[in-house]
PDB file of N, CA and C in Angstrom:
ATOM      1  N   UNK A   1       7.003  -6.324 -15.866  1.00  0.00           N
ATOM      2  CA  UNK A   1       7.289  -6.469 -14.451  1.00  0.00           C
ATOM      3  C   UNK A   1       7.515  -7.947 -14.149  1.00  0.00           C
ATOM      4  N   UNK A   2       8.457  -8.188 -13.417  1.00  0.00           N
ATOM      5  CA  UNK A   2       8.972  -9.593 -12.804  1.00  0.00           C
ATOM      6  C   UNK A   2       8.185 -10.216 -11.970  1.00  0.00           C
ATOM      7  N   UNK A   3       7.659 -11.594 -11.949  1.00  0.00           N
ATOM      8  CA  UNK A   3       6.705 -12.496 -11.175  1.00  0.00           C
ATOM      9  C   UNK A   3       7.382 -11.611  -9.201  1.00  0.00           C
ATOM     10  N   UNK A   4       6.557 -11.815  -8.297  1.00  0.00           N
ATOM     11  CA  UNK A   4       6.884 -11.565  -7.002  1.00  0.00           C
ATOM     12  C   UNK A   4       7.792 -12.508  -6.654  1.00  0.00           C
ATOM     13  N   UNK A   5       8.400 -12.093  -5.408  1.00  0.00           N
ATOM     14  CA  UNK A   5       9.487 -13.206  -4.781  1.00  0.00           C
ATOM     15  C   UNK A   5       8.965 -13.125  -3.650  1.00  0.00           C
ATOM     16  N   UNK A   6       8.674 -14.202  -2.990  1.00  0.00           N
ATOM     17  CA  UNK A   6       8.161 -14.566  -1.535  1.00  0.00           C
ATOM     18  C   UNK A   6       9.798 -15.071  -1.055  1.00  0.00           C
ATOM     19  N   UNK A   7       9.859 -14.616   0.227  1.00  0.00           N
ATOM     20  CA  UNK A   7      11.338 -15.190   0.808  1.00  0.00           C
ATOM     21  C   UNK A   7      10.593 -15.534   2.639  1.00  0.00           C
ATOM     22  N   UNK A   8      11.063 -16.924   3.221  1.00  0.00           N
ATOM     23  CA  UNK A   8      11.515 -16.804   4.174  1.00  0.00           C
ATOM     24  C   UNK A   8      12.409 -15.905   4.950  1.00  0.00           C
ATOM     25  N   UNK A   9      12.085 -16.206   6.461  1.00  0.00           N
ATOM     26  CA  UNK A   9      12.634 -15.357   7.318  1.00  0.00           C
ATOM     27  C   UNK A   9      14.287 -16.004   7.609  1.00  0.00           C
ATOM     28  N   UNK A  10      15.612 -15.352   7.140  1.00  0.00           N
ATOM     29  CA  UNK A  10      16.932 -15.615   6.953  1.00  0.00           C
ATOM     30  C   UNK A  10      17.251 -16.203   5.847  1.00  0.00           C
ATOM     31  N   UNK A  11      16.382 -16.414   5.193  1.00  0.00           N
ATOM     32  CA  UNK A  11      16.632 -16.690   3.094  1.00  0.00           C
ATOM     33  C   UNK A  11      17.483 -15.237   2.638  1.00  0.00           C
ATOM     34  N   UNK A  12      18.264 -16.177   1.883  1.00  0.00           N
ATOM     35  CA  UNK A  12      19.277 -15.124   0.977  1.00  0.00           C
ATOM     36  C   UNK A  12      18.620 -14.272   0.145  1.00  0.00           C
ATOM     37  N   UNK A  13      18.626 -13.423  -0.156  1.00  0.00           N
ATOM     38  CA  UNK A  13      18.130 -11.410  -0.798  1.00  0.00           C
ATOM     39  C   UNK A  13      18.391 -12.485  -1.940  1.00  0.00           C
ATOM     40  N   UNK A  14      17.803 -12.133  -2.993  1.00  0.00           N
ATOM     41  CA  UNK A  14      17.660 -12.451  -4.583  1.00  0.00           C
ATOM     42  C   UNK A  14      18.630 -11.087  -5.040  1.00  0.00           C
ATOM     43  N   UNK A  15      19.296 -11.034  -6.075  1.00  0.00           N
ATOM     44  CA  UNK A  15      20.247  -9.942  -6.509  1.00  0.00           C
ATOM     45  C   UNK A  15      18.563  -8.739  -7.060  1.00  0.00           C
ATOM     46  N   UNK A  16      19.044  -7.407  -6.496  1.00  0.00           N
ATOM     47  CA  UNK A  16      18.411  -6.386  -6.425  1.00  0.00           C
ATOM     48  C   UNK A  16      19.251  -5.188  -7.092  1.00  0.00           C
ATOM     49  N   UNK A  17      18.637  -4.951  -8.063  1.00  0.00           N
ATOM     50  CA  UNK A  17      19.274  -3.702  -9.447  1.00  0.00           C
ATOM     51  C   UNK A  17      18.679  -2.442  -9.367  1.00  0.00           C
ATOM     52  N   UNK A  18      19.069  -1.457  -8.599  1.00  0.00           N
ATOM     53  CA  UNK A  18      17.693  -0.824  -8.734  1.00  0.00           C
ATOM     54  C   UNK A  18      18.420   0.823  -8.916  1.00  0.00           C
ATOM     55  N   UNK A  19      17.227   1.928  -8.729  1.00  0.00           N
ATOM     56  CA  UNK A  19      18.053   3.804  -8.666  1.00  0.00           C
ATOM     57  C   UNK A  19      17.732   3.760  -7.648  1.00  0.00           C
ATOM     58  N   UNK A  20      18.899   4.250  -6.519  1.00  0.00           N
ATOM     59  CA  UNK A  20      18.760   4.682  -5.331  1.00  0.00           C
ATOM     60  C   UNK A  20      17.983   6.178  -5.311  1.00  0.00           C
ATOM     61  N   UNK A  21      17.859   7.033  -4.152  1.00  0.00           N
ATOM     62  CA  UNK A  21      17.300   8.282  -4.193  1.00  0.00           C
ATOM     63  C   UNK A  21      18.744   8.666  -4.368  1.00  0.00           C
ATOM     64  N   UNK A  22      18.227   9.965  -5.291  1.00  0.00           N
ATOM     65  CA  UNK A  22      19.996  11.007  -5.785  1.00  0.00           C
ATOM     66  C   UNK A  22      20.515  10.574  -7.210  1.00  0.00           C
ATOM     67  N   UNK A  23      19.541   9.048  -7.826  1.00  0.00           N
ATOM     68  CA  UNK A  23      19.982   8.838  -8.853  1.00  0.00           C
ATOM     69  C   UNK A  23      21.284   7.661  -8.761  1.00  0.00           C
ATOM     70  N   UNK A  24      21.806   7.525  -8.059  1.00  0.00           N
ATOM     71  CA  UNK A  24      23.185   6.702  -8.272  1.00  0.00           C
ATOM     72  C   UNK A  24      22.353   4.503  -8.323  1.00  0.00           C
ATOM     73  N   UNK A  25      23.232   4.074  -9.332  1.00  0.00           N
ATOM     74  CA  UNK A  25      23.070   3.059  -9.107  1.00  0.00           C
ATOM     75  C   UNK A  25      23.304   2.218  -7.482  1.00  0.00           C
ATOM     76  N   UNK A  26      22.172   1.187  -7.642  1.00  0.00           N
ATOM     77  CA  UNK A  26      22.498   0.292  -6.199  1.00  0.00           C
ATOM     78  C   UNK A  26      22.364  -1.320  -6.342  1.00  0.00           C
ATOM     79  N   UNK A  27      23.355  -1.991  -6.171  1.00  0.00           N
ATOM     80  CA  UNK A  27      23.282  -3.519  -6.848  1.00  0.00           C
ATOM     81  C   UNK A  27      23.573  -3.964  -5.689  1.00  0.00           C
ATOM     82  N   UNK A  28      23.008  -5.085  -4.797  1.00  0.00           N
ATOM     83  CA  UNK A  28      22.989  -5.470  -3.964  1.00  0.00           C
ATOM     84  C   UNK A  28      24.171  -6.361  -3.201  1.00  0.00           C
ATOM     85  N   UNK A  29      24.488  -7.309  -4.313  1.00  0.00           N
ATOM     86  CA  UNK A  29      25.891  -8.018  -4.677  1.00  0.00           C
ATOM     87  C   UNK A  29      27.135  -7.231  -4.674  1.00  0.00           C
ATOM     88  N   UNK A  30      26.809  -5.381  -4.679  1.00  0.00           N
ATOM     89  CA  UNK A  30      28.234  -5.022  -4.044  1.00  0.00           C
ATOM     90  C   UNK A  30      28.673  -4.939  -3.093  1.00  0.00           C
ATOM     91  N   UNK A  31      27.423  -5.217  -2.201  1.00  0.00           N
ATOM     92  CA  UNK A  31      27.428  -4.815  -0.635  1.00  0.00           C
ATOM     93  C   UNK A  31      27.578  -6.315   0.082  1.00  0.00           C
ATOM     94  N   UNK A  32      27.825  -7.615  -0.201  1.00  0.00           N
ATOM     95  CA  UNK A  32      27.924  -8.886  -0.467  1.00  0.00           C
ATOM     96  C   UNK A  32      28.712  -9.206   1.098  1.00  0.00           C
ATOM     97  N   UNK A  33      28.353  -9.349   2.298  1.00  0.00           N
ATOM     98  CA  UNK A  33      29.154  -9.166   3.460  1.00  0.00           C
ATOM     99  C   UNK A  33      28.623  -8.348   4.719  1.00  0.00           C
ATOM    100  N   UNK A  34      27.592  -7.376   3.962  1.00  0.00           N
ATOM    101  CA  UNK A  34      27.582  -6.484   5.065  1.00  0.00           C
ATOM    102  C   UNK A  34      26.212  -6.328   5.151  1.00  0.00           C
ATOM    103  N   UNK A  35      25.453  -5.856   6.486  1.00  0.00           N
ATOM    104  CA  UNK A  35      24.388  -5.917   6.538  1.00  0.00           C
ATOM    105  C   UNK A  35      23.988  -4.691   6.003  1.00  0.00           C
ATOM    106  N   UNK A  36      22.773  -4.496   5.257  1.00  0.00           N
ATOM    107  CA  UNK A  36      21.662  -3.814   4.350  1.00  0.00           C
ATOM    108  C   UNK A  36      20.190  -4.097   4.372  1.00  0.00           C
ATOM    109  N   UNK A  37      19.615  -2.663   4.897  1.00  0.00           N
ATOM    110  CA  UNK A  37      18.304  -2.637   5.130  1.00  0.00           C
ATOM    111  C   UNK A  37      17.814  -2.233   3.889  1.00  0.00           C
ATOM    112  N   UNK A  38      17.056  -3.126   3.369  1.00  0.00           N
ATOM    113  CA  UNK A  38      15.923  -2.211   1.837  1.00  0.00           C
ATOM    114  C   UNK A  38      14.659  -1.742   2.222  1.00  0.00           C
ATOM    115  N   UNK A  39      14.315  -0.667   1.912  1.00  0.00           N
ATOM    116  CA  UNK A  39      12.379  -0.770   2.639  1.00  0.00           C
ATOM    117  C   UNK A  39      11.835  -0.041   1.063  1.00  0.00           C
ATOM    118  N   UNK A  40      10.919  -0.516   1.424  1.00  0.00           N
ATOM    119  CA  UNK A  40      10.163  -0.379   0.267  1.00  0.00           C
ATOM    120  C   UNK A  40       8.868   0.333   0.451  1.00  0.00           C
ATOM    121  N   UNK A  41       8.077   0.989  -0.087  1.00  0.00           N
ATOM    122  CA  UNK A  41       6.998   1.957   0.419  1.00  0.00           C
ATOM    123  C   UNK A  41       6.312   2.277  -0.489  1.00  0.00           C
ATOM    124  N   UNK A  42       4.365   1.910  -0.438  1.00  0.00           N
ATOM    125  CA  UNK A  42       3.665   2.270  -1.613  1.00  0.00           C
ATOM    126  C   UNK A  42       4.018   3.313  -2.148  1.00  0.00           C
ATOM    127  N   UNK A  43       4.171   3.446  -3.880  1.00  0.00           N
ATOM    128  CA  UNK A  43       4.006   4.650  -4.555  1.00  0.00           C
ATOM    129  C   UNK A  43       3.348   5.833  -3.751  1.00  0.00           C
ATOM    130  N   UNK A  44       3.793   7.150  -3.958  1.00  0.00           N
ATOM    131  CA  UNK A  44       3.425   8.427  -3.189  1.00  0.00           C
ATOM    132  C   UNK A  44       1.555   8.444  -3.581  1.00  0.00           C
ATOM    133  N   UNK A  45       1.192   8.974  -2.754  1.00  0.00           N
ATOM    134  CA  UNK A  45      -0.194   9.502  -3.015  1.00  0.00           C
ATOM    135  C   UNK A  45      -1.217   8.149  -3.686  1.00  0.00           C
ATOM    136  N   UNK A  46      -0.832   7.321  -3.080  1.00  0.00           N
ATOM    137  CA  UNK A  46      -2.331   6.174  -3.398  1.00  0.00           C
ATOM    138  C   UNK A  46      -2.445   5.611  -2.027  1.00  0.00           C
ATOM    139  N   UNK A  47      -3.310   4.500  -2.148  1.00  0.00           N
ATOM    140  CA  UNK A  47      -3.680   4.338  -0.949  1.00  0.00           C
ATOM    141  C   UNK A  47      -3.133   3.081  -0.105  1.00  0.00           C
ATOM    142  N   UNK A  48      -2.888   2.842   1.068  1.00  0.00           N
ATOM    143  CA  UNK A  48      -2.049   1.753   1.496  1.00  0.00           C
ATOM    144  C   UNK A  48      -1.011   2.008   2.090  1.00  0.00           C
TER     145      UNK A  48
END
């Protein structure tokens, strides 16, 4: 697993590689222009 990234508030997104839900790739740098919400959400069923 990769060290954390702390970002300021209007700091540029670090390039993000990831599986969307449905399986399809999602690279952040394709979307390079347009606004994109990421959310992120503890693993299912633990606590937090």
């Amino acid at each position: 697993m990769s060290e954390p990234v702390l970002l300021e508030a209007g700091a540029v997104a670090p390039e993000i590689d990831a599986v969307a839900t449905g399986g399809e790739a999602f690279r952040l740098s394709d979307h390079s222009g347009k606004w994109v919400v990421i959310y992120f959400y503890p693993r299912a069923n633990t606590p937090g």
